[in-house]
PDB file of N, CA and C in Angstrom:
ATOM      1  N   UNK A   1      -2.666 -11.739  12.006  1.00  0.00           N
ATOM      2  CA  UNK A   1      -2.711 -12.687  10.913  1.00  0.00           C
ATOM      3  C   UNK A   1      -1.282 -12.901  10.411  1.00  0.00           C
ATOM      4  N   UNK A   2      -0.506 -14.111  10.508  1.00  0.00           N
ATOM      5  CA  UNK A   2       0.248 -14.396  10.108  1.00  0.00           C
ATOM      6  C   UNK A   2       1.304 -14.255   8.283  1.00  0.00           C
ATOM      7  N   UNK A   3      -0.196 -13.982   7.680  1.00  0.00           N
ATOM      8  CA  UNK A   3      -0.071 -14.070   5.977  1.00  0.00           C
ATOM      9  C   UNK A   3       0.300 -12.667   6.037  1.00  0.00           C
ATOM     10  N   UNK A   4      -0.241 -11.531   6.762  1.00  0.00           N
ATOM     11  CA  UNK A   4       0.151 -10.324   6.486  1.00  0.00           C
ATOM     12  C   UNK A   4       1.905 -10.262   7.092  1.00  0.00           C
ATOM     13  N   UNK A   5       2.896  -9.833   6.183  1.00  0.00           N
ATOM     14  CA  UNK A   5       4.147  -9.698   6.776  1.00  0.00           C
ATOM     15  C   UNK A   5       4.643  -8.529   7.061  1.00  0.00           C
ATOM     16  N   UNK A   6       3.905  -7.128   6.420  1.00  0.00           N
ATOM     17  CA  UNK A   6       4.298  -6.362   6.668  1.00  0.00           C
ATOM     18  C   UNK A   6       3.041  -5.481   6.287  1.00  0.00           C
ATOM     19  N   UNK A   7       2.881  -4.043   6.815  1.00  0.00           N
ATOM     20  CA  UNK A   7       2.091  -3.459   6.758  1.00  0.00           C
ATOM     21  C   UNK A   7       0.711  -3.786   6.351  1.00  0.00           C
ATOM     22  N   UNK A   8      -0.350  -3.451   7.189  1.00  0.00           N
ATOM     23  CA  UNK A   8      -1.866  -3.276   7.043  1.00  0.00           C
ATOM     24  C   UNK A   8      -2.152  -4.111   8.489  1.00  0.00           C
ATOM     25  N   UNK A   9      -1.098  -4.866   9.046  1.00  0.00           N
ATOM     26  CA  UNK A   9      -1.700  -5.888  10.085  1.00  0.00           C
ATOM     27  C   UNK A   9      -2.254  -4.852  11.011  1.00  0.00           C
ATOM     28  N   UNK A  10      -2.078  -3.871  10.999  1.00  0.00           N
ATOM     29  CA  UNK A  10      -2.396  -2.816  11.696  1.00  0.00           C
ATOM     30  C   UNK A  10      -4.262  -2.577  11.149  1.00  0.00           C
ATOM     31  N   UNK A  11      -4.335  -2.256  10.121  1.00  0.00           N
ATOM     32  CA  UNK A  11      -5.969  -2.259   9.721  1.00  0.00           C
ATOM     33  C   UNK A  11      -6.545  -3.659   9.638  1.00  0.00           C
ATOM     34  N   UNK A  12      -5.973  -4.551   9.649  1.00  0.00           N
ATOM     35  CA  UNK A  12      -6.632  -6.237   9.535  1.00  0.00           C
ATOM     36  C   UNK A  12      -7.022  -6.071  11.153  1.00  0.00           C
ATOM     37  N   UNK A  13      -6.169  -5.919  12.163  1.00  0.00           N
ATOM     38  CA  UNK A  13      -6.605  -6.275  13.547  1.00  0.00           C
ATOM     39  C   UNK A  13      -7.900  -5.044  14.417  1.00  0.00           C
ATOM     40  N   UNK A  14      -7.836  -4.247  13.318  1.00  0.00           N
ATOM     41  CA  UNK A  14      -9.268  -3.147  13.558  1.00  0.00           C
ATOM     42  C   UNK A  14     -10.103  -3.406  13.350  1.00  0.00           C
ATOM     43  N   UNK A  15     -10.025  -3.772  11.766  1.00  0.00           N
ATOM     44  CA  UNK A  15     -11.064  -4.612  11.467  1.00  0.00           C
ATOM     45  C   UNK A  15     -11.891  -6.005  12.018  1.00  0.00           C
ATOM     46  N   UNK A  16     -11.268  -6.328  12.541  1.00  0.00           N
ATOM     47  CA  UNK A  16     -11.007  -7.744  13.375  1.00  0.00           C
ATOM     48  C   UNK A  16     -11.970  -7.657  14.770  1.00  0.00           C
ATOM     49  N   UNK A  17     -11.498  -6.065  15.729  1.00  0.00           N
ATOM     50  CA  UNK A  17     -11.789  -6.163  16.513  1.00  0.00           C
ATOM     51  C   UNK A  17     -13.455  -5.261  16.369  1.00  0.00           C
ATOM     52  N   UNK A  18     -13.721  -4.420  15.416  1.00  0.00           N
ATOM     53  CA  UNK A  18     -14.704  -4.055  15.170  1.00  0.00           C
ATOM     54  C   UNK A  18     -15.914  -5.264  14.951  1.00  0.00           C
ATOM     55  N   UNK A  19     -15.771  -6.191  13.963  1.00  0.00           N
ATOM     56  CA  UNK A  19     -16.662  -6.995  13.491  1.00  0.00           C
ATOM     57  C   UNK A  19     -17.260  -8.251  14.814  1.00  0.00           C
ATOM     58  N   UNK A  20     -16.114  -7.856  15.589  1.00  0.00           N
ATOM     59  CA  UNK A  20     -16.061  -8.380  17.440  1.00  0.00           C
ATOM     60  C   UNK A  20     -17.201  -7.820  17.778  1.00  0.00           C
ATOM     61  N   UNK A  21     -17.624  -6.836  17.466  1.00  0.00           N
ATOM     62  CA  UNK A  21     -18.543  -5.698  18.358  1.00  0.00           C
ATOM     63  C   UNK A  21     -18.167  -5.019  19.377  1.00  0.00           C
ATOM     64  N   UNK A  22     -16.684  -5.128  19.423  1.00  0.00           N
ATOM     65  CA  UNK A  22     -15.378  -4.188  20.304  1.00  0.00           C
ATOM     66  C   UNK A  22     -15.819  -2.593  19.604  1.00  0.00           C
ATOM     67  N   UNK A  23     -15.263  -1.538  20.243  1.00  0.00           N
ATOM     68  CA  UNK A  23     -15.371  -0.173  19.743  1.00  0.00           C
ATOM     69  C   UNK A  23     -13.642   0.051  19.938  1.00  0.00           C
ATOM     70  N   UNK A  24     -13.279   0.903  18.749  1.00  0.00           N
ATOM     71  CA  UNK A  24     -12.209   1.012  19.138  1.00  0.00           C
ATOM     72  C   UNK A  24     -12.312   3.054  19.485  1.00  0.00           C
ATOM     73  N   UNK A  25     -11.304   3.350  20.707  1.00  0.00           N
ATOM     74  CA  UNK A  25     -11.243   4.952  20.792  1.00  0.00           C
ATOM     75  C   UNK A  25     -10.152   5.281  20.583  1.00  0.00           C
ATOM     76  N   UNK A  26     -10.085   6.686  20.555  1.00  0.00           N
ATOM     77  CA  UNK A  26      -9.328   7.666  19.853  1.00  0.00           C
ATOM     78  C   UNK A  26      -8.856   8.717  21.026  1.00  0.00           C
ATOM     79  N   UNK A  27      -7.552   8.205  21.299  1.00  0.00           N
ATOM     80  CA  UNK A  27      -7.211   8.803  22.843  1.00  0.00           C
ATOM     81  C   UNK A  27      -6.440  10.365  22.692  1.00  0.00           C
ATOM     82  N   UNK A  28      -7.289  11.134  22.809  1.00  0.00           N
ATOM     83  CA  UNK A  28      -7.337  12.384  22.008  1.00  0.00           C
ATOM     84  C   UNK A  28      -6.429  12.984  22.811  1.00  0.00           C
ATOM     85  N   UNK A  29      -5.836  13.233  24.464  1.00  0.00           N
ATOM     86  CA  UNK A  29      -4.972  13.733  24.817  1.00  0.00           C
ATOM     87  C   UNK A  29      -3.353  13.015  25.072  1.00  0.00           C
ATOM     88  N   UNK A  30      -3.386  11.960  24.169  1.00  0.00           N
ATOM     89  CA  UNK A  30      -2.322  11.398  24.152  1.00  0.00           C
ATOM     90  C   UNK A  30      -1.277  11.954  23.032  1.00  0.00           C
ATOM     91  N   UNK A  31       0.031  11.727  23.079  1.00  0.00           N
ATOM     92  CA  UNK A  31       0.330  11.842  21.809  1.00  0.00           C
ATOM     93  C   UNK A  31       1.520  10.659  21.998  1.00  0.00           C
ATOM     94  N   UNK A  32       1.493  10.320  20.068  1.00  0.00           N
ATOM     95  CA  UNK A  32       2.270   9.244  19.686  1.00  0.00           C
ATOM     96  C   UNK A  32       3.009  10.094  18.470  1.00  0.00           C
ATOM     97  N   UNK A  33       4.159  10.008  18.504  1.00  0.00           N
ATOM     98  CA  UNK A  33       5.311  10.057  17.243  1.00  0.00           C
ATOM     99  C   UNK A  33       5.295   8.584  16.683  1.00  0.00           C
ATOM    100  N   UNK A  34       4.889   9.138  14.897  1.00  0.00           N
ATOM    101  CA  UNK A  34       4.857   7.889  14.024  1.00  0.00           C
ATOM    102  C   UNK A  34       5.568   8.282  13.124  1.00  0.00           C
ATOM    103  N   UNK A  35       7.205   8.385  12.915  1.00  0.00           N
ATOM    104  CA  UNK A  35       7.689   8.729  11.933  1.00  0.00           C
ATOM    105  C   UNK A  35       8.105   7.715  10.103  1.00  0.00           C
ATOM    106  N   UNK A  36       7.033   8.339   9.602  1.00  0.00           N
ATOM    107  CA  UNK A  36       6.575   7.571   8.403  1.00  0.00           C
ATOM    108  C   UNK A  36       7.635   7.132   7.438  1.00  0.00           C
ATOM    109  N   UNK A  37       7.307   5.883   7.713  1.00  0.00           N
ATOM    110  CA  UNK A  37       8.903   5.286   6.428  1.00  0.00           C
ATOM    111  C   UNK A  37       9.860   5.494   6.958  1.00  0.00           C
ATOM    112  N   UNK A  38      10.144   5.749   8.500  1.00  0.00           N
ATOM    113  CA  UNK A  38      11.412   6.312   8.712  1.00  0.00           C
ATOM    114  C   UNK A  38      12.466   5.061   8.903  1.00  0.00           C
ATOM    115  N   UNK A  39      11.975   3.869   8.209  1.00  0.00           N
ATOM    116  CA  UNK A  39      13.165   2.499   7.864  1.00  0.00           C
ATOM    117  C   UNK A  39      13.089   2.027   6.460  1.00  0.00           C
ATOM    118  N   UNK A  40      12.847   2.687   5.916  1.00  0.00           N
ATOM    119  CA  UNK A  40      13.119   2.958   4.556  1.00  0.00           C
ATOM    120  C   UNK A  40      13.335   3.797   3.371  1.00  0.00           C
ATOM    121  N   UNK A  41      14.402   4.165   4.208  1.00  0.00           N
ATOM    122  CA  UNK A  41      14.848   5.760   2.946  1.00  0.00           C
ATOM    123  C   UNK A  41      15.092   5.433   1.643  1.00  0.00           C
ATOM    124  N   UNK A  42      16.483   4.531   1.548  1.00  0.00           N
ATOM    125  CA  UNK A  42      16.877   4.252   0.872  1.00  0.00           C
ATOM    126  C   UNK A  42      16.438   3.717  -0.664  1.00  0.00           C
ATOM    127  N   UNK A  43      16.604   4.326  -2.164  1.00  0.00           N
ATOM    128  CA  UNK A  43      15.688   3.355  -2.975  1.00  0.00           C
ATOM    129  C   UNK A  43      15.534   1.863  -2.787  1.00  0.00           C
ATOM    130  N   UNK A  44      16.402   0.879  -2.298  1.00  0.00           N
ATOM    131  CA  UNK A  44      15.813  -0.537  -2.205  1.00  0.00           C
ATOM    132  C   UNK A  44      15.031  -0.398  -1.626  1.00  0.00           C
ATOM    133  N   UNK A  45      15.009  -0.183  -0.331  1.00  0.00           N
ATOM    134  CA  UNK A  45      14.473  -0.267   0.919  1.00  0.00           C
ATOM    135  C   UNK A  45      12.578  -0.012   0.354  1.00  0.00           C
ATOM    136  N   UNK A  46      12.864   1.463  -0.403  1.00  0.00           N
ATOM    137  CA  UNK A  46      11.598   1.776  -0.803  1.00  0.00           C
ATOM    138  C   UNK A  46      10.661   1.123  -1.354  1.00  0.00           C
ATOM    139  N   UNK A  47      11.691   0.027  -2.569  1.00  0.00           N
ATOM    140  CA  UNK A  47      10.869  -0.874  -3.695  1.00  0.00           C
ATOM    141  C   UNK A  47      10.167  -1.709  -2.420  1.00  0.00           C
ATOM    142  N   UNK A  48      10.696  -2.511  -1.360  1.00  0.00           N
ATOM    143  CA  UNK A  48      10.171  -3.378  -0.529  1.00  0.00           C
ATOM    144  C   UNK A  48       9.290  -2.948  -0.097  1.00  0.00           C
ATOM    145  N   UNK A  49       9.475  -1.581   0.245  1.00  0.00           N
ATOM    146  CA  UNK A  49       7.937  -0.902   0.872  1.00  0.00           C
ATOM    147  C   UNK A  49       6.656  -1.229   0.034  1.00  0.00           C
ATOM    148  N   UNK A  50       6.859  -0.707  -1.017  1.00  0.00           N
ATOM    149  CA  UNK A  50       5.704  -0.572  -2.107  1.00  0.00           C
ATOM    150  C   UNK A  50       5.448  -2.148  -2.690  1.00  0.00           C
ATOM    151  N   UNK A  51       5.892  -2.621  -2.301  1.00  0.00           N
ATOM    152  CA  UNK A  51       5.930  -3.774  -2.853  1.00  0.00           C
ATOM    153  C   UNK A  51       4.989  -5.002  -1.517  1.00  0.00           C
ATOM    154  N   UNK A  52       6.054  -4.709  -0.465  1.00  0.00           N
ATOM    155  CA  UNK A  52       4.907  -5.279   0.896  1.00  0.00           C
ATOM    156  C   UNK A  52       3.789  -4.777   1.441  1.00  0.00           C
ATOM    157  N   UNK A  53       3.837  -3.352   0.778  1.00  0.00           N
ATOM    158  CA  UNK A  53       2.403  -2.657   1.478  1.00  0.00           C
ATOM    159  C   UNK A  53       1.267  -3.060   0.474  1.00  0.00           C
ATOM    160  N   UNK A  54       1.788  -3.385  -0.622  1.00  0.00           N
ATOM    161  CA  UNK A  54       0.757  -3.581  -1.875  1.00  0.00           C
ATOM    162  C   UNK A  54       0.469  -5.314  -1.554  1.00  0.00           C
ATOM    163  N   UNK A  55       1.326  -6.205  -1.402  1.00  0.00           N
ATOM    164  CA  UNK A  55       0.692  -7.390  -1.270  1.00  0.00           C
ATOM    165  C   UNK A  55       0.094  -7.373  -0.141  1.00  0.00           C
ATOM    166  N   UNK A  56       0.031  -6.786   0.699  1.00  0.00           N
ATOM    167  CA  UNK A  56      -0.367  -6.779   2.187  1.00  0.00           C
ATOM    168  C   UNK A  56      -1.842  -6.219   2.034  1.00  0.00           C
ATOM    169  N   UNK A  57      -1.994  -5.188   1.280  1.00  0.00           N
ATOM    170  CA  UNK A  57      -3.516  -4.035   0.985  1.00  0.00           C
ATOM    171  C   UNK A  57      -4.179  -5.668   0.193  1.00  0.00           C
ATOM    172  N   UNK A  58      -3.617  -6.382  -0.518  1.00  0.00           N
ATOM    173  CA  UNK A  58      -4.259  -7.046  -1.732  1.00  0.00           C
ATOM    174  C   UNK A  58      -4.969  -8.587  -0.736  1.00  0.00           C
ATOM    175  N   UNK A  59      -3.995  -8.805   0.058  1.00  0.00           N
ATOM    176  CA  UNK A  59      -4.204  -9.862   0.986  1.00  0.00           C
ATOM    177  C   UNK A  59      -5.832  -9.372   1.956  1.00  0.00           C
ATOM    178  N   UNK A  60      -5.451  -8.286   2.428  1.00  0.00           N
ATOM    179  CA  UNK A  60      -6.207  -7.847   3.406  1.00  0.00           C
ATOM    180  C   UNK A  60      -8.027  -7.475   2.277  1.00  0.00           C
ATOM    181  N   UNK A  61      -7.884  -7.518   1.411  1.00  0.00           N
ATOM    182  CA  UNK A  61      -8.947  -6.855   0.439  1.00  0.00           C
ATOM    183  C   UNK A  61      -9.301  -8.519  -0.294  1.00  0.00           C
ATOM    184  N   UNK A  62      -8.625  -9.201  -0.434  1.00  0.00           N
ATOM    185  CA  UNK A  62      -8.957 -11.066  -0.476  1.00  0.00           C
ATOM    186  C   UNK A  62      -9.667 -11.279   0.693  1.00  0.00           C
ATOM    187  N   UNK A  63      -9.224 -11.245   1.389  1.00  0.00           N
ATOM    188  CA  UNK A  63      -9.769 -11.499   3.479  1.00  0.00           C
ATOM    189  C   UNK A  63     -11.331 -10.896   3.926  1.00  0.00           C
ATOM    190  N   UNK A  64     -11.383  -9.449   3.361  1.00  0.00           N
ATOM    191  CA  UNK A  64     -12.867  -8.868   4.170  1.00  0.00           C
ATOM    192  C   UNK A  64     -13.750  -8.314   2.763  1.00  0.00           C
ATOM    193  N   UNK A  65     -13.109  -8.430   1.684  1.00  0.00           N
ATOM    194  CA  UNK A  65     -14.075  -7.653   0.493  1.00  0.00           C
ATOM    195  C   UNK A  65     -14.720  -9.197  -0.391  1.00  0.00           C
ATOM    196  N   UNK A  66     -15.423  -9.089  -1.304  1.00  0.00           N
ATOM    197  CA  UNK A  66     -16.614  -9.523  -1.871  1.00  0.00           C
ATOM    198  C   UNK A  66     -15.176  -9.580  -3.340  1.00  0.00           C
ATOM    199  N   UNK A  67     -15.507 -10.433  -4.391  1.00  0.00           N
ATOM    200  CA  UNK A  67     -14.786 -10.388  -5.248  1.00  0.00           C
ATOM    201  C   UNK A  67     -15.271  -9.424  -6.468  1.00  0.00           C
ATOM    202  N   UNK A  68     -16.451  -9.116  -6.564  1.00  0.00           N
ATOM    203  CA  UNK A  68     -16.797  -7.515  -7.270  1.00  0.00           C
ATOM    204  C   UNK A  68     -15.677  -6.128  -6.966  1.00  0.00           C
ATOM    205  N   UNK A  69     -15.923  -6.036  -5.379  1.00  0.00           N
ATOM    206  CA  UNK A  69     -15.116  -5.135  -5.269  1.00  0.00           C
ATOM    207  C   UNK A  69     -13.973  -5.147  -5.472  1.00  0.00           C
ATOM    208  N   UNK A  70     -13.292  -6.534  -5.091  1.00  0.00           N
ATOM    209  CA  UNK A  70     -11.799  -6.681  -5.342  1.00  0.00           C
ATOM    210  C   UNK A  70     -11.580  -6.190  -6.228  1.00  0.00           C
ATOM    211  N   UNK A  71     -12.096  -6.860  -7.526  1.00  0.00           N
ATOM    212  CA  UNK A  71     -11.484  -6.382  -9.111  1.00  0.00           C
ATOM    213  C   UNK A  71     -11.694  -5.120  -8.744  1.00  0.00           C
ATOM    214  N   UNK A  72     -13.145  -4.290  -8.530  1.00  0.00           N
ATOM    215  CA  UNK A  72     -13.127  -2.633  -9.014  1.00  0.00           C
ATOM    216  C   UNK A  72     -11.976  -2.220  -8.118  1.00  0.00           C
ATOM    217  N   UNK A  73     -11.613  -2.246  -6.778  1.00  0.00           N
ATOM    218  CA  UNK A  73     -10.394  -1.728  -6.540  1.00  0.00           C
ATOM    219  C   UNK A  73      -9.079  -2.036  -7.340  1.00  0.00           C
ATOM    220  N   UNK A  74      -8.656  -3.224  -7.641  1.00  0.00           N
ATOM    221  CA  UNK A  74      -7.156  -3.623  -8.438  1.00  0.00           C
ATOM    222  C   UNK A  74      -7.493  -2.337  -9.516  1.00  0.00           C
ATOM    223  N   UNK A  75      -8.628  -2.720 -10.432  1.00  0.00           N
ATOM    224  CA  UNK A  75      -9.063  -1.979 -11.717  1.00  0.00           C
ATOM    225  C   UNK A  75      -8.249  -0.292 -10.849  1.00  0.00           C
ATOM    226  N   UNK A  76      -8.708   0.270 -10.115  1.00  0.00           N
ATOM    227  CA  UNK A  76      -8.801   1.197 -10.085  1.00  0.00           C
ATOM    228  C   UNK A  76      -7.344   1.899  -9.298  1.00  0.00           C
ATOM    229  N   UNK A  77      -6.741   0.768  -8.608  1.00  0.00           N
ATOM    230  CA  UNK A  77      -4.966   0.949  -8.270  1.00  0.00           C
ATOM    231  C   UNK A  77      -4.356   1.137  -9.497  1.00  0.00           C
ATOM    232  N   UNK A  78      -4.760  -0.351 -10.790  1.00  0.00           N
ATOM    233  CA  UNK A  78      -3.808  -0.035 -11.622  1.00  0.00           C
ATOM    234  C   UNK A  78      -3.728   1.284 -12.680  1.00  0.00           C
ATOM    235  N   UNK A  79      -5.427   1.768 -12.664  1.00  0.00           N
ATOM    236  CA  UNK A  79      -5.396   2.985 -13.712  1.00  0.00           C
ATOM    237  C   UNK A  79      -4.820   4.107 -12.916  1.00  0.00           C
ATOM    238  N   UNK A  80      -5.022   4.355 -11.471  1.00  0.00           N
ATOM    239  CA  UNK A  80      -4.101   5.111 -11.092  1.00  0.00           C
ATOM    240  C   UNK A  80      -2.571   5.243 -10.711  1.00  0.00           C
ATOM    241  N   UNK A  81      -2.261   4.389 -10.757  1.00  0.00           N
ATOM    242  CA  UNK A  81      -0.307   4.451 -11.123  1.00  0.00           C
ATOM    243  C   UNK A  81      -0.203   4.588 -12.842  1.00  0.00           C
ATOM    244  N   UNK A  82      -0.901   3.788 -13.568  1.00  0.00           N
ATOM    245  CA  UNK A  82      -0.843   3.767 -15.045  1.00  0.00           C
ATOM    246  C   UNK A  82      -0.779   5.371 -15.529  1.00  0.00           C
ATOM    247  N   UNK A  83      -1.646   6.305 -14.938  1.00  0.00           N
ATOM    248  CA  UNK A  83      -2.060   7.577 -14.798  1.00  0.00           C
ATOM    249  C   UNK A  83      -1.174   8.121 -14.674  1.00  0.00           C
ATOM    250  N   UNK A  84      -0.265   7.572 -12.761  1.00  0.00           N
ATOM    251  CA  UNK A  84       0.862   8.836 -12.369  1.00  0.00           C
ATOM    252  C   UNK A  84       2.424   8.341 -13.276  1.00  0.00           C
ATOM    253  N   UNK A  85       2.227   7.226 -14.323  1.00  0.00           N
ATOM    254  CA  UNK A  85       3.253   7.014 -14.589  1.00  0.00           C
ATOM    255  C   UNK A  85       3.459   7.991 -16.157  1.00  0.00           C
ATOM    256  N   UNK A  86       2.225   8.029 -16.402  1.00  0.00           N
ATOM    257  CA  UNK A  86       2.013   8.878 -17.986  1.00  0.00           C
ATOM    258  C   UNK A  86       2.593  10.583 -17.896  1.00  0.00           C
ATOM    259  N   UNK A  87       1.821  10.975 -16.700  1.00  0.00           N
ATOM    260  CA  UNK A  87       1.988  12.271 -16.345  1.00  0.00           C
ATOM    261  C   UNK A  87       3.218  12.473 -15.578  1.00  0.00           C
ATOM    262  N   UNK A  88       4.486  11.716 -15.355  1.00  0.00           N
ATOM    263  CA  UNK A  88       5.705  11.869 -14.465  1.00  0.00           C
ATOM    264  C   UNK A  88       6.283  12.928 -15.083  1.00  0.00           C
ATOM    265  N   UNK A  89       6.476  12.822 -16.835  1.00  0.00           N
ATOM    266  CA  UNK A  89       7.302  13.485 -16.935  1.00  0.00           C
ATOM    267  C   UNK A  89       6.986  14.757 -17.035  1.00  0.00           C
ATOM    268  N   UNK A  90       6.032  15.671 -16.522  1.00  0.00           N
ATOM    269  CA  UNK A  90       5.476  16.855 -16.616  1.00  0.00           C
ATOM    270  C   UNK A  90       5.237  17.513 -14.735  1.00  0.00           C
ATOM    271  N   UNK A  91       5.539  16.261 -14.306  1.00  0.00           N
ATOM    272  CA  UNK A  91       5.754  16.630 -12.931  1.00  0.00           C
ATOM    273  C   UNK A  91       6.496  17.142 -12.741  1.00  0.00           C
ATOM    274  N   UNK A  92       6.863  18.263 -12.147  1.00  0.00           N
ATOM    275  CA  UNK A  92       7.820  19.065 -11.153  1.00  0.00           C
ATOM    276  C   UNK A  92       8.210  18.621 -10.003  1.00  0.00           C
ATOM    277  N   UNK A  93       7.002  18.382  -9.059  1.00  0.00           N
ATOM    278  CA  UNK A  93       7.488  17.833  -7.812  1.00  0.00           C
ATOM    279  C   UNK A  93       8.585  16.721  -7.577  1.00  0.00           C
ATOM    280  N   UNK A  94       8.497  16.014  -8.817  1.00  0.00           N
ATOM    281  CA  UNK A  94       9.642  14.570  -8.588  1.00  0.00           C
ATOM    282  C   UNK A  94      10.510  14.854  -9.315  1.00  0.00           C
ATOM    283  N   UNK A  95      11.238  16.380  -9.716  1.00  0.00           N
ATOM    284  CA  UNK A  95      11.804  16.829 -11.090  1.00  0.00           C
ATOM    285  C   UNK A  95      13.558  15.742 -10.886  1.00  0.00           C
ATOM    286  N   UNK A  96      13.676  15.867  -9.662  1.00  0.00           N
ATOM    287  CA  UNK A  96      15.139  14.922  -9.017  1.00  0.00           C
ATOM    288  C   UNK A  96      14.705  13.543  -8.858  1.00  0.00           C
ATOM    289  N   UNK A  97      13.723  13.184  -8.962  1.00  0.00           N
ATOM    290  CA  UNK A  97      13.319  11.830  -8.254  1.00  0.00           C
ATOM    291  C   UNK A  97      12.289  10.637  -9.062  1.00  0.00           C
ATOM    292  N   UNK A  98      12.552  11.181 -10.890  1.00  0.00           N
ATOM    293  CA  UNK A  98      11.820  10.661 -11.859  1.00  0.00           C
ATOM    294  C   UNK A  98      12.486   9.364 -11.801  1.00  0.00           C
ATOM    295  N   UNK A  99      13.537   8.359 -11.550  1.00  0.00           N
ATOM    296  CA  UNK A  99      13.707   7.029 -11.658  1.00  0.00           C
ATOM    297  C   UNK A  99      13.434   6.453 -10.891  1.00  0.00           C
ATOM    298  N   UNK A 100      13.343   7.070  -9.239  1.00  0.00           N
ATOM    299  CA  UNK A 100      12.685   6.399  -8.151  1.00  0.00           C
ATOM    300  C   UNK A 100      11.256   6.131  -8.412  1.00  0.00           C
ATOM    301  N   UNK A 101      10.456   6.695  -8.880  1.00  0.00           N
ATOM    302  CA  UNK A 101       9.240   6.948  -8.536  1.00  0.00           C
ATOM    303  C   UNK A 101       8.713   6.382 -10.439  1.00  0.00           C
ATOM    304  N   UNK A 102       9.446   5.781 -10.959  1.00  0.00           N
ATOM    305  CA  UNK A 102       9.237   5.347 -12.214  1.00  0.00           C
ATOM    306  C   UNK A 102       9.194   3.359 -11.604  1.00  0.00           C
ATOM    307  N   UNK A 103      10.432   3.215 -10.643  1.00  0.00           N
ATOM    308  CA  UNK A 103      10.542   2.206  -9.765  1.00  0.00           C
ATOM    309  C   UNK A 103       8.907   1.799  -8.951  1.00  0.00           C
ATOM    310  N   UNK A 104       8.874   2.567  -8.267  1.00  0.00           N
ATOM    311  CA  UNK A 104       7.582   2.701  -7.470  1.00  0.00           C
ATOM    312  C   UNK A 104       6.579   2.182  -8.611  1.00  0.00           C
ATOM    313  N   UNK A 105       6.012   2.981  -8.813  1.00  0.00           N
ATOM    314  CA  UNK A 105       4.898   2.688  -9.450  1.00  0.00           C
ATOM    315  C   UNK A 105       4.964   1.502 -10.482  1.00  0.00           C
ATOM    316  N   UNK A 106       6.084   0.978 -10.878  1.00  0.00           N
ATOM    317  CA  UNK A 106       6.553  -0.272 -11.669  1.00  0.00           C
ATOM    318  C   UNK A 106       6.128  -1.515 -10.868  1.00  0.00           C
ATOM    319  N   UNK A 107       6.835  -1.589  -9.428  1.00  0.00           N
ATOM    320  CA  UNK A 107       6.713  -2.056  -8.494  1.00  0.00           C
ATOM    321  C   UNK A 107       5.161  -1.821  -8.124  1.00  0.00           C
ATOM    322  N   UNK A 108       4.304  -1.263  -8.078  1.00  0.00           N
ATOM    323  CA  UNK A 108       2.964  -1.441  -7.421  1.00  0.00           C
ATOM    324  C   UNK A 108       1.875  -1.481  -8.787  1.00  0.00           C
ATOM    325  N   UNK A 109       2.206  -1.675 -10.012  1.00  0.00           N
ATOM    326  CA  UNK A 109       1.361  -1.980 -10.773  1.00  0.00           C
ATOM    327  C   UNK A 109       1.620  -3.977 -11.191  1.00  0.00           C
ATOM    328  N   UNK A 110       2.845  -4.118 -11.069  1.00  0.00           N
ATOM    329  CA  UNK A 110       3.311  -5.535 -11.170  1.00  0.00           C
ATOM    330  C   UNK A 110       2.667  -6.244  -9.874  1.00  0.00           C
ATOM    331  N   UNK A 111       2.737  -5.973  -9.085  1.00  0.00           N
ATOM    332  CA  UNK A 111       1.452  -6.617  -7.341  1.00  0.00           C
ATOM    333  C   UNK A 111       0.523  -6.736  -8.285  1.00  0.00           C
ATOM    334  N   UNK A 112       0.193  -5.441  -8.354  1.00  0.00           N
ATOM    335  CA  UNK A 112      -1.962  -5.345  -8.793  1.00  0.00           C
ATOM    336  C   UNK A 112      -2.435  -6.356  -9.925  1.00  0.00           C
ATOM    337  N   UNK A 113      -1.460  -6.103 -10.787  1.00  0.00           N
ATOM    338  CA  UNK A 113      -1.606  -6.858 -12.142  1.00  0.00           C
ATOM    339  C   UNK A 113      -1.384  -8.731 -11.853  1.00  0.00           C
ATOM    340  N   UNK A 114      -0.633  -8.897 -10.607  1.00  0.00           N
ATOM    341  CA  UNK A 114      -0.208 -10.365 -10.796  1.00  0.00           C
ATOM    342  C   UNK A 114       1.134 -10.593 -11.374  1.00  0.00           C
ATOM    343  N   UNK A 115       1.673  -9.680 -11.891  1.00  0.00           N
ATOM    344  CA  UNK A 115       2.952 -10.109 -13.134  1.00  0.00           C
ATOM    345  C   UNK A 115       3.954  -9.868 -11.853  1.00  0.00           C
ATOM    346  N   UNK A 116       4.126  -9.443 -10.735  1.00  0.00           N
ATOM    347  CA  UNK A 116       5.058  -9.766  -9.677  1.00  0.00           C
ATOM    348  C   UNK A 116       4.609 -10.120  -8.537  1.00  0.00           C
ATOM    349  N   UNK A 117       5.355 -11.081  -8.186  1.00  0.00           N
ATOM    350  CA  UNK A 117       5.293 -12.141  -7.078  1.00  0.00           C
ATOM    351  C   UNK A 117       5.956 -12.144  -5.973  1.00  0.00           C
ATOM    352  N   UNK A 118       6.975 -11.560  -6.182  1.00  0.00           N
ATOM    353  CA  UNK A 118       8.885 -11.514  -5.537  1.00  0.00           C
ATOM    354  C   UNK A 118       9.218 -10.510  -6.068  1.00  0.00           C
ATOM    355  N   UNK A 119      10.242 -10.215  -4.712  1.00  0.00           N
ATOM    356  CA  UNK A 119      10.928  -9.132  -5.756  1.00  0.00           C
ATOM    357  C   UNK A 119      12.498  -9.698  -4.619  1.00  0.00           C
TER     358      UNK A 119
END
């Protein structure tokens, strides 16, 4: 699908080929190295991530879901960043990494909400 630009085209074309009445398998003695995010370290780099994976999840959830569910999922993205953004500062784990991840979740509640478009 062309509209997807970055991440999920990967679950859109599963989906795709399932509703085909294709089976998809799980080639259990193979192995694949998928090193995660490994082109986007950098904080910009990151905002784009969170930012294309979220319009991409939102596109793909317009495309195969019912508009009930839509909302209860957005509803339920935005109370959970709203959530990890309340509780940051009691986090430890991000004790170095509280402005990145203040970014992040800024960035993926502005998708959900509509209030960002672009970045």
């Amino acid at each position: 699908d062309e509209n997807i630009f970055l991440y999920y085209e990967d679950v859109d074309i599963q989906k795709r080929i399932k509703d085909r009445g294709y089976k998809i398998y799980c080639l259990s003695k193979e192995l694949f190295f998928h090193y995660e995010r490994s082109s986007v370290r950098d904080k910009n780099s990151l905002i784009k991530y969170h930012f294309f994976m979220h319009k991409s999840k939102i596109y793909y959830m317009k495309k195969h879901f019912n508009p009930y569910l839509r909302i209860a999922l957005r509803i339920f993205h935005i109370a959970g960043y709203l959530s990890r953004l309340a509780i940051l500062p009691v986090r430890k784990k991000f004790k170095n990494e509280k402005s990145v991840k203040i970014a992040e979740y800024l960035i993926v509640l502005g998708v959900h909400t509509g209030l960002l478009r672009k970045i």
